[in-house]
C-alpha atoms as a PDB file:
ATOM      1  CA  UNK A   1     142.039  48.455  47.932  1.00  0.00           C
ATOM      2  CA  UNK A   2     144.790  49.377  45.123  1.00  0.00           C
ATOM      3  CA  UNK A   3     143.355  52.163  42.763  1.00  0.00           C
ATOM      4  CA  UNK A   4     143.474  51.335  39.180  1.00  0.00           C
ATOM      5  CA  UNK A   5     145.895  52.838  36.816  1.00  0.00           C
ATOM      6  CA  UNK A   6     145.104  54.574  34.258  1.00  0.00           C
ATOM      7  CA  UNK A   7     147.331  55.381  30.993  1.00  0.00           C
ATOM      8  CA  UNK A   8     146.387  57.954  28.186  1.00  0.00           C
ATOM      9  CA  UNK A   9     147.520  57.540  24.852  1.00  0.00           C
ATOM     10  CA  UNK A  10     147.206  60.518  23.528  1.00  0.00           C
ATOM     11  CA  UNK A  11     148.224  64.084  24.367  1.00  0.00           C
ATOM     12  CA  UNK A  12     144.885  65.713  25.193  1.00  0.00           C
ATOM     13  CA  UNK A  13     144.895  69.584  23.965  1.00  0.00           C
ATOM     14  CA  UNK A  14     144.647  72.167  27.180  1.00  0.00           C
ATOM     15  CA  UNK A  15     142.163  71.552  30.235  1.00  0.00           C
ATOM     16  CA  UNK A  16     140.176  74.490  28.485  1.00  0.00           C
ATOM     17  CA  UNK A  17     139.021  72.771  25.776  1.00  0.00           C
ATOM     18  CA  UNK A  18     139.035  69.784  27.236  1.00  0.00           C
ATOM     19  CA  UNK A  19     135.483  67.460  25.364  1.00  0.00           C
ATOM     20  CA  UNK A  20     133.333  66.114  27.953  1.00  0.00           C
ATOM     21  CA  UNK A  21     135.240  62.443  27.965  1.00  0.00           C
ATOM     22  CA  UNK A  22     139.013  61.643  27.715  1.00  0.00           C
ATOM     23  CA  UNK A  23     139.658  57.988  26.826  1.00  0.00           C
ATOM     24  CA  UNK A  24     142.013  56.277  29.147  1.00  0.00           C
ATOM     25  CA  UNK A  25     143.204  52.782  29.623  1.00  0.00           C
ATOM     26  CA  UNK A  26     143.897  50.398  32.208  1.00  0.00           C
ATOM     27  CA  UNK A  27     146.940  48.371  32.575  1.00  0.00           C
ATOM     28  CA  UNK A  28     147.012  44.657  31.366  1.00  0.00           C
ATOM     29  CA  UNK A  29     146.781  42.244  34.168  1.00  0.00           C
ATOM     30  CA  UNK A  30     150.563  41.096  35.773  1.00  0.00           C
ATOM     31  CA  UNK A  31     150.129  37.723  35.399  1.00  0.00           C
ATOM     32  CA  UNK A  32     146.676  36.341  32.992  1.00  0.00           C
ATOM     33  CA  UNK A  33     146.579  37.069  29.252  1.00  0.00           C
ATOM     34  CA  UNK A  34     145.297  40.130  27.966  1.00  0.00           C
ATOM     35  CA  UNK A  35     143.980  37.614  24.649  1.00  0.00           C
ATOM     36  CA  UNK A  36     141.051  36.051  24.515  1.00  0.00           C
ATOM     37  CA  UNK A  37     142.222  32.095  24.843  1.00  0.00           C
ATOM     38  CA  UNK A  38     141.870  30.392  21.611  1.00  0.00           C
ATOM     39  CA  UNK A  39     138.418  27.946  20.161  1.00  0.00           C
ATOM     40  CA  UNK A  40     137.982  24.643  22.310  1.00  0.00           C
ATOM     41  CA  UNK A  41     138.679  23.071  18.698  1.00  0.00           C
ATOM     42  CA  UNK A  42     141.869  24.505  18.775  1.00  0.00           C
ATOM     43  CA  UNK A  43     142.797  23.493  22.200  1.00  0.00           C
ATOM     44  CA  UNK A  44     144.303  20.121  20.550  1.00  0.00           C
ATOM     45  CA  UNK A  45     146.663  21.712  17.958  1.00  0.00           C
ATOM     46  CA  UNK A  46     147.548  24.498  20.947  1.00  0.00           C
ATOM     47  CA  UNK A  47     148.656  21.561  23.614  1.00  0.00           C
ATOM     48  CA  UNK A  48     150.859  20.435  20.714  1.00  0.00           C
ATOM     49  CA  UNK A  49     152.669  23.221  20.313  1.00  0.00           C
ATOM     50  CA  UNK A  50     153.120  24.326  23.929  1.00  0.00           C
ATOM     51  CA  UNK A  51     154.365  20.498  24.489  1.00  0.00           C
ATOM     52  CA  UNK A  52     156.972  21.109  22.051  1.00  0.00           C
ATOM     53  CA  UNK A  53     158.373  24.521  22.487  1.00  0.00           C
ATOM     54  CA  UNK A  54     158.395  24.026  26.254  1.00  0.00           C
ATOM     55  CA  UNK A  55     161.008  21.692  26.073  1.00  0.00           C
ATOM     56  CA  UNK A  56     164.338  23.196  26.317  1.00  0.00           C
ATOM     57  CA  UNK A  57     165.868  20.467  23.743  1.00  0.00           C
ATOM     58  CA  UNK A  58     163.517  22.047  21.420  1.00  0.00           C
ATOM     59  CA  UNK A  59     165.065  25.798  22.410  1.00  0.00           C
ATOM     60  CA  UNK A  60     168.377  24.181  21.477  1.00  0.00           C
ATOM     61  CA  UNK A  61     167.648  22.759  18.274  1.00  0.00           C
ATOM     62  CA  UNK A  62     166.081  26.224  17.117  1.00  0.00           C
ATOM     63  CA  UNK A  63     169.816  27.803  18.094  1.00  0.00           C
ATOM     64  CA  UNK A  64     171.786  25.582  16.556  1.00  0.00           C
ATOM     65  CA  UNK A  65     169.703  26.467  13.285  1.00  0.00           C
ATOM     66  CA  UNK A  66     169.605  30.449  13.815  1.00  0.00           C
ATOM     67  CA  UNK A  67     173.420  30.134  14.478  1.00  0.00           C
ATOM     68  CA  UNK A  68     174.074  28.161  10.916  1.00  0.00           C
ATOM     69  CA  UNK A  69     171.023  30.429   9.129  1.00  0.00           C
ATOM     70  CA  UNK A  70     173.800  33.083   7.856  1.00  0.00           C
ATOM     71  CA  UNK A  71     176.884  34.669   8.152  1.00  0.00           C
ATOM     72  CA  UNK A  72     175.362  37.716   9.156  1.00  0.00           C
ATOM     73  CA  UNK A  73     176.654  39.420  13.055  1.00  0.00           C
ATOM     74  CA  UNK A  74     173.205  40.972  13.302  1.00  0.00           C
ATOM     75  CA  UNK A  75     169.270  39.751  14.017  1.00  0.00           C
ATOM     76  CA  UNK A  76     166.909  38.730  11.771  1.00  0.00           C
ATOM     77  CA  UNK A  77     163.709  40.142  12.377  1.00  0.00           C
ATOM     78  CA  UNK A  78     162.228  36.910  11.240  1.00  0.00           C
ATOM     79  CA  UNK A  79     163.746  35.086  13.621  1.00  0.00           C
ATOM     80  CA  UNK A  80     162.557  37.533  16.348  1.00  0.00           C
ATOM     81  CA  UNK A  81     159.037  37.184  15.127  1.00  0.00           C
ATOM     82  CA  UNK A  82     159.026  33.577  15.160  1.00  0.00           C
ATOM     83  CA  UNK A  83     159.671  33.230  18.639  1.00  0.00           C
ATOM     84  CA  UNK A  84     157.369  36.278  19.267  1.00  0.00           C
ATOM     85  CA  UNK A  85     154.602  34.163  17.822  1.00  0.00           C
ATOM     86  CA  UNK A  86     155.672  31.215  19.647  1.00  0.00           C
ATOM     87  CA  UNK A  87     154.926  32.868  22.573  1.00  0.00           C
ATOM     88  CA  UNK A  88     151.841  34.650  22.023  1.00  0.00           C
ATOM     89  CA  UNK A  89     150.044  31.420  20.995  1.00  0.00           C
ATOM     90  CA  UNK A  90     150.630  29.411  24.132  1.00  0.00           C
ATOM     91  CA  UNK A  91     150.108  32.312  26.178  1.00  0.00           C
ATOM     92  CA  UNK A  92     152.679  31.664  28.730  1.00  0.00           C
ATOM     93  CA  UNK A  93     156.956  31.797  28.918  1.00  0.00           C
ATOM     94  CA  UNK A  94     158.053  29.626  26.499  1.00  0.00           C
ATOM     95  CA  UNK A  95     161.691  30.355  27.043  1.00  0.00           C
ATOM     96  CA  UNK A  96     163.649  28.007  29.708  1.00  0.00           C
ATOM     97  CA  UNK A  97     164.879  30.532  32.113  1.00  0.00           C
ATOM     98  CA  UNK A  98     168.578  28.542  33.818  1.00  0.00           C
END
């Protein structure tokens, strides 16, 4: 059997004063969400949008847009948190890897 892992957040003050409990946490699972999976009314809308951004013509439309957005050489943190979303609603890699 593999022993858990354990992480602490914080930096606890010396072993001497030390309280009786020291939180800890335990690392996410490798490969299942950490988030609770969204309301079966949802489930619709949700197979919608992993339909569409799992499509890698739909990855290519989306850089074709970013790449006419500005005339900017750096990120847009918008941009970045768009596709951050993306991803955290279907729960799953929504980027084709090639």
């Amino acid at each position: 059997m593999r022993p858990t892992r354990l992480f602490c957040d914080k930096d606890p003050p010396g072993w001497l004063v030390w309280g009786e409990f020291l939180e800890h946490y335990a690392a996410p699972h490798p490969t299942k969400s950490t988030f609770h999976s969204w309301e079966a009314s949802s489930a619709d809308a949700i197979d919608v949008i992993r339909k569409i951004t799992t499509s890698p013509k739909y990855w290519e439309e989306i850089v074709v847009y970013y790449s006419e957005e500005n005339h900017t050489t750096t990120l847009i943190l918008d941009d970045i948190a768009y596709v951050k979303s993306i991803c955290k609603v279907i729960s799953t890699l929504c980027l084709p890897i090639s």
